[in-house]
Protein backbone atom coordinates (compact mmCIF):
# COMPACT_ATOMS: atom_id res chain seq x y z
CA UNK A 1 0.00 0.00 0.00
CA UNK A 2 2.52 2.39 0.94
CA UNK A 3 5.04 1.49 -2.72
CA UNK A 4 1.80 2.30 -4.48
CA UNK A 5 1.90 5.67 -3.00
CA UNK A 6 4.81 6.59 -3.52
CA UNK A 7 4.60 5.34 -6.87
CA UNK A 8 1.78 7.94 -7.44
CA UNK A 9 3.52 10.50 -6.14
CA UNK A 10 6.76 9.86 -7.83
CA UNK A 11 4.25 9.84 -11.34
CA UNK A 12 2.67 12.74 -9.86
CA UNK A 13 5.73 14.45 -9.57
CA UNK A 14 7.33 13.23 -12.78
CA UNK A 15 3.96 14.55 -14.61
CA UNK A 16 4.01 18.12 -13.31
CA UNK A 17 7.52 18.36 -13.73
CA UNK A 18 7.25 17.72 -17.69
CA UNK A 19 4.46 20.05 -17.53
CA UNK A 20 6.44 22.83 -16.11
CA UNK A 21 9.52 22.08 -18.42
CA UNK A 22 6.51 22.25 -21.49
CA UNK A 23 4.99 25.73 -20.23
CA UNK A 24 8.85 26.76 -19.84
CA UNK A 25 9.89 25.64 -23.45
CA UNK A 26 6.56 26.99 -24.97
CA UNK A 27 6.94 30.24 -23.16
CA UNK A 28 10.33 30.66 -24.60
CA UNK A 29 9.02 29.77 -28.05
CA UNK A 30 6.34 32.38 -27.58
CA UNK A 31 8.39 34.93 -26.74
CA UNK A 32 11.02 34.32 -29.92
CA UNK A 33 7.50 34.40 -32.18
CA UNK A 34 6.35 37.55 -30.25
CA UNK A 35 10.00 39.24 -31.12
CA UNK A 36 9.85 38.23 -34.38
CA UNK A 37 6.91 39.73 -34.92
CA UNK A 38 7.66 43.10 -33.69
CA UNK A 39 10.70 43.03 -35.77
CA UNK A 40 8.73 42.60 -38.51
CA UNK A 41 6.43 45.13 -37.81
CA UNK A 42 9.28 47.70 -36.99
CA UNK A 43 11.17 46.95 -40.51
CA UNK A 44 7.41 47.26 -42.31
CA UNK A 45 6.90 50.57 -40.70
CA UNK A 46 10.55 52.00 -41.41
CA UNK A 47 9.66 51.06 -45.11
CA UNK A 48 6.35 52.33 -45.08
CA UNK A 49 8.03 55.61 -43.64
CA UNK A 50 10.96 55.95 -46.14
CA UNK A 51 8.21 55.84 -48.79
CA UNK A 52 6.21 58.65 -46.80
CA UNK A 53 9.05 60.48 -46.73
CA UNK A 54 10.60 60.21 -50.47
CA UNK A 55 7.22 61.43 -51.30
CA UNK A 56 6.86 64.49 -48.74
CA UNK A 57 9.31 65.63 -47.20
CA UNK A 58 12.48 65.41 -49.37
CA UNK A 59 11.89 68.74 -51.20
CA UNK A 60 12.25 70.24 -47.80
CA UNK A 61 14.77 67.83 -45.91
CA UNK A 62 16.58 66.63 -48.83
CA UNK A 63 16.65 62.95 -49.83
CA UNK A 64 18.60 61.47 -46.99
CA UNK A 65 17.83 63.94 -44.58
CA UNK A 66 20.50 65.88 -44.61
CA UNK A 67 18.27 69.30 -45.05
CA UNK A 68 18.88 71.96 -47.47
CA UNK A 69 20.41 75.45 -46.20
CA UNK A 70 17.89 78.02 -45.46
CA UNK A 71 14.72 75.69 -46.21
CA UNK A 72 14.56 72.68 -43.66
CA UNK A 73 17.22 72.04 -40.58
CA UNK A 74 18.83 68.28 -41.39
CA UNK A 75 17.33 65.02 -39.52
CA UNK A 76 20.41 62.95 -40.54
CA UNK A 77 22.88 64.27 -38.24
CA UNK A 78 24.67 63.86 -34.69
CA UNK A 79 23.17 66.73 -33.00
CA UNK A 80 19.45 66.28 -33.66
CA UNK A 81 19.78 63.07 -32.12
CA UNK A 82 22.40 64.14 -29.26
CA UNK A 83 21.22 67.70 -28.55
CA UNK A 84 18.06 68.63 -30.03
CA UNK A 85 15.84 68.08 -27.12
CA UNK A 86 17.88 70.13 -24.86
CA UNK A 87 18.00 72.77 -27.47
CA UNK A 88 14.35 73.24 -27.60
CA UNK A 89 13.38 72.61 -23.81
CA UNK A 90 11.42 69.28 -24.75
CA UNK A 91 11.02 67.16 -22.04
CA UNK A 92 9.74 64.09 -23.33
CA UNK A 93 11.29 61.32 -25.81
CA UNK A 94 12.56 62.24 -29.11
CA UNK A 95 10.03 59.62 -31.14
CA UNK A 96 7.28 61.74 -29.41
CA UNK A 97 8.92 65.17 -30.25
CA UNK A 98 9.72 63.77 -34.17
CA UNK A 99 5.70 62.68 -34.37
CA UNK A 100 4.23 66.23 -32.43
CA UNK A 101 6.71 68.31 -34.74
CA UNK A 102 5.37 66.01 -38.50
CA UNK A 103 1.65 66.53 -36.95
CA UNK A 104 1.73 69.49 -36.07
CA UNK A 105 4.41 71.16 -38.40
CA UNK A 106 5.46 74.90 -37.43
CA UNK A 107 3.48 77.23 -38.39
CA UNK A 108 6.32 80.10 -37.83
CA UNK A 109 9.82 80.02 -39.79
CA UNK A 110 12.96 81.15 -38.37
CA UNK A 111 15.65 83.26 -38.71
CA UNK A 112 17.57 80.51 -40.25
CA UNK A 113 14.79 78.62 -42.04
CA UNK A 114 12.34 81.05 -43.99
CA UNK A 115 10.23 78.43 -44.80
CA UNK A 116 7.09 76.83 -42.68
CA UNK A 117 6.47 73.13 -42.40
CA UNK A 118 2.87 72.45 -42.75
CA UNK A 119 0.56 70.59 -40.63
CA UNK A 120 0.65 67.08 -41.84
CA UNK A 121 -1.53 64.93 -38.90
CA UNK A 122 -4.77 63.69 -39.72
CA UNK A 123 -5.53 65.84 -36.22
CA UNK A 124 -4.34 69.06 -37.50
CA UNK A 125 -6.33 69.13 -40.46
CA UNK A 126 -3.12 67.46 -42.87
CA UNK A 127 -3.32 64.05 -44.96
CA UNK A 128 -1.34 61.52 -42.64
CA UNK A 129 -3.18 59.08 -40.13
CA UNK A 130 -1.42 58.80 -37.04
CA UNK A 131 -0.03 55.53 -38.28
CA UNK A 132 1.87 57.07 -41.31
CA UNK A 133 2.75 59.94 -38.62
CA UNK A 134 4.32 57.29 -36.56
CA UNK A 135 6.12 55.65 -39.60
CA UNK A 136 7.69 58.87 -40.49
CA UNK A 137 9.23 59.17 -37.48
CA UNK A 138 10.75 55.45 -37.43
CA UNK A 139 12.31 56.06 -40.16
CA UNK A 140 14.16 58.96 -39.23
CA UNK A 141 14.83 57.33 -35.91
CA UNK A 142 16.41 54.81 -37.98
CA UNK A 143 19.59 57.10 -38.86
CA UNK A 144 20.62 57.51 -35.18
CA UNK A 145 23.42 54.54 -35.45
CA UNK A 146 24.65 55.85 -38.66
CA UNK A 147 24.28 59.81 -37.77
CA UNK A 148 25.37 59.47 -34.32
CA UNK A 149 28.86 57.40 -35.31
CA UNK A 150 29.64 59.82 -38.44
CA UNK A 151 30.19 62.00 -35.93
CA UNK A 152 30.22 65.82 -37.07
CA UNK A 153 28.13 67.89 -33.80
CA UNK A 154 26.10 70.11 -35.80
CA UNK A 155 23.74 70.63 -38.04
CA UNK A 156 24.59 68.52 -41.15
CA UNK A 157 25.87 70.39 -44.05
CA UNK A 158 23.48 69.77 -46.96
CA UNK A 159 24.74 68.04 -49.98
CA UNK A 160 24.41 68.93 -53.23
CA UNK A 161 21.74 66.83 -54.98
CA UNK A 162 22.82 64.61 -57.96
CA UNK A 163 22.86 66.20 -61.20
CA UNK A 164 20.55 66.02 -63.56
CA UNK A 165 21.14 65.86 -67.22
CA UNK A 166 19.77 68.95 -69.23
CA UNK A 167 20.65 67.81 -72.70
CA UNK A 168 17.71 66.46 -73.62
CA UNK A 169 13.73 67.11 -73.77
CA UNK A 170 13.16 70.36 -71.32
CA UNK A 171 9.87 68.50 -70.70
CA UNK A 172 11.64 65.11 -69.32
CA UNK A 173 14.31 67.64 -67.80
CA UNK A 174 11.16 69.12 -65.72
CA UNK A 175 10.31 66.10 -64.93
CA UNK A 176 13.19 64.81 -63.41
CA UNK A 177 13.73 68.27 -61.47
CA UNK A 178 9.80 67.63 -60.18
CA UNK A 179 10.39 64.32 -59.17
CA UNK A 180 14.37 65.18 -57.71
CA UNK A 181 13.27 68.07 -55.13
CA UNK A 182 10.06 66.22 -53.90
CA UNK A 183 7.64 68.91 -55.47
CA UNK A 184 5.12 65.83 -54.96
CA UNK A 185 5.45 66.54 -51.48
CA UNK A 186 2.90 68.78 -51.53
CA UNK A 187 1.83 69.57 -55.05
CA UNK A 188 0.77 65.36 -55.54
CA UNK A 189 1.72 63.30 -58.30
CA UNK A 190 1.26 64.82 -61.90
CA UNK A 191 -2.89 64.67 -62.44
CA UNK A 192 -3.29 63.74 -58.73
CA UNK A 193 -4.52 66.01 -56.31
CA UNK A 194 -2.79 68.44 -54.35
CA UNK A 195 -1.51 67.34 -50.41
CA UNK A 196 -0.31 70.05 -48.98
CA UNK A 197 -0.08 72.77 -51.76
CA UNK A 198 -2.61 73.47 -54.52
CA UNK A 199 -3.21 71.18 -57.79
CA UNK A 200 -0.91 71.85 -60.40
CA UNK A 201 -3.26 70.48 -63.20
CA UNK A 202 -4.31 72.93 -65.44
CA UNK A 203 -1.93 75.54 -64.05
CA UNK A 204 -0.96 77.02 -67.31
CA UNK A 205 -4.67 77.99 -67.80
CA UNK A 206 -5.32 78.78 -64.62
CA UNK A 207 -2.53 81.17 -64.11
CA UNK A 208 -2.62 83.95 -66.08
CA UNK A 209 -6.61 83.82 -64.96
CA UNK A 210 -5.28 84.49 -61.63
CA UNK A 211 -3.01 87.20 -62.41
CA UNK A 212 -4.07 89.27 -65.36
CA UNK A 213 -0.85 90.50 -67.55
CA UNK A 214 1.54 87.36 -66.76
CA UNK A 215 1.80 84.61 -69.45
CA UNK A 216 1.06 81.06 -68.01
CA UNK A 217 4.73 80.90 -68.29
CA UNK A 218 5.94 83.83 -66.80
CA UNK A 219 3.42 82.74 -64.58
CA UNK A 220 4.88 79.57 -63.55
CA UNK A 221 8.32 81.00 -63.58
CA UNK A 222 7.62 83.39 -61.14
CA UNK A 223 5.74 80.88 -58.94
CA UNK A 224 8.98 78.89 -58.47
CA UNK A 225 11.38 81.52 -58.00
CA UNK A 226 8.82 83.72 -55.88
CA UNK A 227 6.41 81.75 -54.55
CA UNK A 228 5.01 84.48 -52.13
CA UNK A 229 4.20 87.18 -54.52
CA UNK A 230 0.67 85.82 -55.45
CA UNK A 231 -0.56 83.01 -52.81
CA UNK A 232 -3.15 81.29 -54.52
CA UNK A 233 -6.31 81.23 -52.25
CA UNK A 234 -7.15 77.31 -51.52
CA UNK A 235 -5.05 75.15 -50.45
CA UNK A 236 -6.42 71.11 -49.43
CA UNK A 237 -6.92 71.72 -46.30
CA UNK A 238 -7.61 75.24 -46.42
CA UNK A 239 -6.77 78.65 -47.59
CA UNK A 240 -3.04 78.66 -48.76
CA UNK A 241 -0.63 80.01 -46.38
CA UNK A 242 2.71 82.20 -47.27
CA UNK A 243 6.39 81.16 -46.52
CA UNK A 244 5.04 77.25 -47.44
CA UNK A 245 7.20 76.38 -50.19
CA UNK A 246 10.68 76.89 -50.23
CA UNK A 247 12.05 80.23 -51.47
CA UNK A 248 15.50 78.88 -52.72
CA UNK A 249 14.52 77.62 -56.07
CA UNK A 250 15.67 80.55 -58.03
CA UNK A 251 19.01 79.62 -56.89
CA UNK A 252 19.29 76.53 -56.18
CA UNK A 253 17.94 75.44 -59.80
CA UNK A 254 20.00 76.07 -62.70
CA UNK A 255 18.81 78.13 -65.46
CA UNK A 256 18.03 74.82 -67.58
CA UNK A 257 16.74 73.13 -64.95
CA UNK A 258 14.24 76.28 -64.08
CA UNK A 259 13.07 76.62 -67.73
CA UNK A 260 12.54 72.60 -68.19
CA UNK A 261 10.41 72.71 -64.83
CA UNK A 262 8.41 75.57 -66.56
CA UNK A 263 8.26 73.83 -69.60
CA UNK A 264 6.83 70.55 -67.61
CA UNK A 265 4.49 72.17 -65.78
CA UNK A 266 2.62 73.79 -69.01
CA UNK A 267 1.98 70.33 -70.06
CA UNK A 268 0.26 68.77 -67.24
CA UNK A 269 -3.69 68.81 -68.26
């Protein structure tokens, strides 16, 4: 009687003791499938946010971040990841500061920066939903390894973009120059409509409409180069604020470059 009782609790103990080791072992496999998965998610949304961003923000920002003097500070550098917080008084993390700042842009340029960044949150009356806000800023969170170990301090000096050819069709020249300083951004994809900034369709008729005595050239031309002498009155999400596109183009853009963007943007119906 008392072999048979210890037997069952030598089973007993046997049995719970394989259970524990299977709990242990699945618990372990759980949490491997649980990293996984968030690494997954965190490389989907620093694609989805490197697409956001070729698309909006590299006319201002430039293509890898590294900003563009006297439009847009850089995001690709040392110091906005080492000293940026302190240098505005923000007390919480930088993720939270990089999504309030794309939501709610700033609505004020500076000293150094002439231009304004819009609102772009869902929230704040822009096009993003909080996801895509949130996307945007994993992306540029990505660059801290790379920014922080190139070393440098300050603000990045920007680069000068890659050249474009301007042998060839002004019209595919435009293009190119359209596409290369991330005029999408705001303006939307040729016969889209407009994000931030008003539709370009139909601009060459719609110009000189606008402002009697210009041709829809000379229109264009001096929309690019001067963007705040005639503010047209509706923007997407609401009437069109100065200082919103960047006032550098004159200068920036090479004569042939300039005259093939013109040339582009007569065509686009």
């Amino acid at each position: 009687m008392r072999n048979n009782t210890l037997l069952k609790i030598t089973v007993g103990i046997v049995v719970a003791f394989g259970i524990a080791l299977a709990v242990v072992y699945t618990g372990y496999g759980e949490l491997d499938r649980l990293s996984n998965y968030e690494d997954r998610f965190a490389g989907r949304s620093i694609e989805n946010g490197a697409k956001l961003f070729e698309t909006n923000c590299i006319g201002c920002h430039g293509v890898q971040g590294q900003g563009i003097p006297g439009v847009a500070p850089a995001l690709n550098s040392e110091a906005f990841f080492t000293t940026r917080l302190q240098d505005v008084g923000y007390s919480g993390s930088l993720q939270s500061y990089i999504e309030l700042t794309i939501a709610s842009g700033r609505p004020v340029g500076s000293g150094q920066y002439a231009a304004v960044m819009p609102t772009w949150g869902e929230e704040y009356g822009g096009p993003l939903r909080p996801d895509q806000v949130g996307d945007l800023a994993s992306y540029i969170l990505n660059w801290e390894s790379t920014a922080v170990a190139a070393g440098g301090g300050g603000e990045t000096t920007a680069t000068a973009p890659a050249a474009i050819d301007t042998s060839g069709d002004p019209v595919e020249v435009g293009k190119a120059v359209y596409a290369a300083n991330g005029c999408a951004g705001c303006h939307g994809e040729p016969g889209g409509a407009g994000i931030i900034g008003p539709n370009l369709a139909g601009v060459a008729t719609r110009g000189p409409e606008e402002v009697p005595g210009l041709t829809a050239e000379e229109y264009i031309h001096q929309s690019i180069v001067d963007p705040n002498a005639f503010i047209v009155a509706q923007c997407p999400a609401g009437p069109c604020q100065p200082n919103l596109m960047p006032q550098t183009f004159g200068t920036t853009l090479s004569e042939a470059e300039l005259n093939g963007l013109v040339q582009y943007l007569l065509t686009l119906k």
